[in-house]
Protein backbone atom coordinates (compact mmCIF):
# COMPACT_ATOMS: atom_id res chain seq x y z
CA UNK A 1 20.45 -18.52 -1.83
CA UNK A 2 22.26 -15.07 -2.48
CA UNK A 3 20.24 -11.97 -2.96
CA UNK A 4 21.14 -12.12 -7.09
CA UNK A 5 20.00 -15.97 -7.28
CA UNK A 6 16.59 -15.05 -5.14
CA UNK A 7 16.11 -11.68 -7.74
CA UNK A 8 16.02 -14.34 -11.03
CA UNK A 9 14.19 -16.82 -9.15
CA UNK A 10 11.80 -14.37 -8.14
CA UNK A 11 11.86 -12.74 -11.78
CA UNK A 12 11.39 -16.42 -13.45
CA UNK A 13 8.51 -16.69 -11.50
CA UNK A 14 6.72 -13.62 -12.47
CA UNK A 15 7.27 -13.67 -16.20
CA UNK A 16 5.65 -17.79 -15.88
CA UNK A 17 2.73 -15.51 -14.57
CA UNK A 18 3.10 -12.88 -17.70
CA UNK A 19 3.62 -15.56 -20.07
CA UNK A 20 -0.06 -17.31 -18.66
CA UNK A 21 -1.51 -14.13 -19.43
CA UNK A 22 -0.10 -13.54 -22.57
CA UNK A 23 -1.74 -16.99 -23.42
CA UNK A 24 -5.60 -16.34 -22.06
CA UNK A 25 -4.94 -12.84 -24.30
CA UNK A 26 -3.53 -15.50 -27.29
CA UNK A 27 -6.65 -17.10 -26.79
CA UNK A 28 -8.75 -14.57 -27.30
CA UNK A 29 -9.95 -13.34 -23.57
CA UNK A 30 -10.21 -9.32 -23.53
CA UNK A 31 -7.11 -8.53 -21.88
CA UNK A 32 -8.98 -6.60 -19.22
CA UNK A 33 -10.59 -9.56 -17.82
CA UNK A 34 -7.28 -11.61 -18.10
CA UNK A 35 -5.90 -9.03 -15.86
CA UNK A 36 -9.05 -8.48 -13.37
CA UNK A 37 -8.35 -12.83 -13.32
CA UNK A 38 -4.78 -12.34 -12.40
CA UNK A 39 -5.07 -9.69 -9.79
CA UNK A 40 -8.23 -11.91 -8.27
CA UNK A 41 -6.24 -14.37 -8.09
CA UNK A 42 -2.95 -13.04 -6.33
CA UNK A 43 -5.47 -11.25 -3.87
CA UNK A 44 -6.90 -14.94 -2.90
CA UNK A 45 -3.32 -16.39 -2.70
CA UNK A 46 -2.41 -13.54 -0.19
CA UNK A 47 -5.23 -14.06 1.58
CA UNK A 48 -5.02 -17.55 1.92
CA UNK A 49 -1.05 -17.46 2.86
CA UNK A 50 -2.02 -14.64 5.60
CA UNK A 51 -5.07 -15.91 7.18
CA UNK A 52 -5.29 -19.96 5.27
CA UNK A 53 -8.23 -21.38 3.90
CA UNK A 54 -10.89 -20.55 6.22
CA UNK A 55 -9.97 -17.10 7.37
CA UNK A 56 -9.84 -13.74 5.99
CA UNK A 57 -8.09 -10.32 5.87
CA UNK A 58 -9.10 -7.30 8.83
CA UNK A 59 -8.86 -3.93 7.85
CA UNK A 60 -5.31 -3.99 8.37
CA UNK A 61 -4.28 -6.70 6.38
CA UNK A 62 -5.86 -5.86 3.24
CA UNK A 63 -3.82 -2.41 3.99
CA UNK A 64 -0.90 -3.78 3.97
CA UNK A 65 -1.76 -5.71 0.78
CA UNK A 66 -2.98 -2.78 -0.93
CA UNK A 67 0.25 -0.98 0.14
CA UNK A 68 2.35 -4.40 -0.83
CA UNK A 69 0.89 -4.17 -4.18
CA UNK A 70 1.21 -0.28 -4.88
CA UNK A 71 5.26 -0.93 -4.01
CA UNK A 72 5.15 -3.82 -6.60
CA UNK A 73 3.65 -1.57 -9.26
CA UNK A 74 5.84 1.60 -8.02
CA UNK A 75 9.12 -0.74 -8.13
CA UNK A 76 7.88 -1.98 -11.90
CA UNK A 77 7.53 1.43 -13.26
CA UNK A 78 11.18 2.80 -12.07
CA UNK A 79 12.57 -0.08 -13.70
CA UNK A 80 10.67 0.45 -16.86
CA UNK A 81 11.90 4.23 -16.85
CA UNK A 82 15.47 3.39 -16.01
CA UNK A 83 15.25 0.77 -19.13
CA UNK A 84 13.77 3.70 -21.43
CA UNK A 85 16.07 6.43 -20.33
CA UNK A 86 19.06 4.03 -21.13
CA UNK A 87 17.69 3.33 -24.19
């Protein structure tokens, strides 16, 4: 796959998440709890895809997730501020 096909797959794949979300919220859960869900549940998928079923995260992994996640949300917010400062 080429680096623009993996960006919309990867981008397809996200909003399927958003638009879950956006359906517990439609359905009445407080959004805070639909979001407390959602990051619960990425942290047990990178868990399980770092260590599998039975194993767990040292110190050092749940760094680098931490860090892997602050890049996510640091990535999201420059591309919400280049969106509003275009216009």
């Amino acid at each position: 796959m080429s680096e623009k096909a993996d960006i919309e797959e990867f981008t397809a794949l996200a909003s399927r998440f958003v638009e879950l979300a956006n359906k517990m919220k439609d359905e009445g859960k407080p959004v805070q709890m639909v979001n407390a869900a959602l990051m619960s549940a990425s942290a047990t998928y990178a868990t399980y895809i770092h260590a599998g079923n039975e194993g767990y995260l040292k110190p050092s992994g749940v760094k680098k997730l931490v860090d892997t996640y602050s890049n996510q949300v640091e990535n999201i917010q420059k591309i919400k501020k280049q969106a509003t400062d275009q216009g």
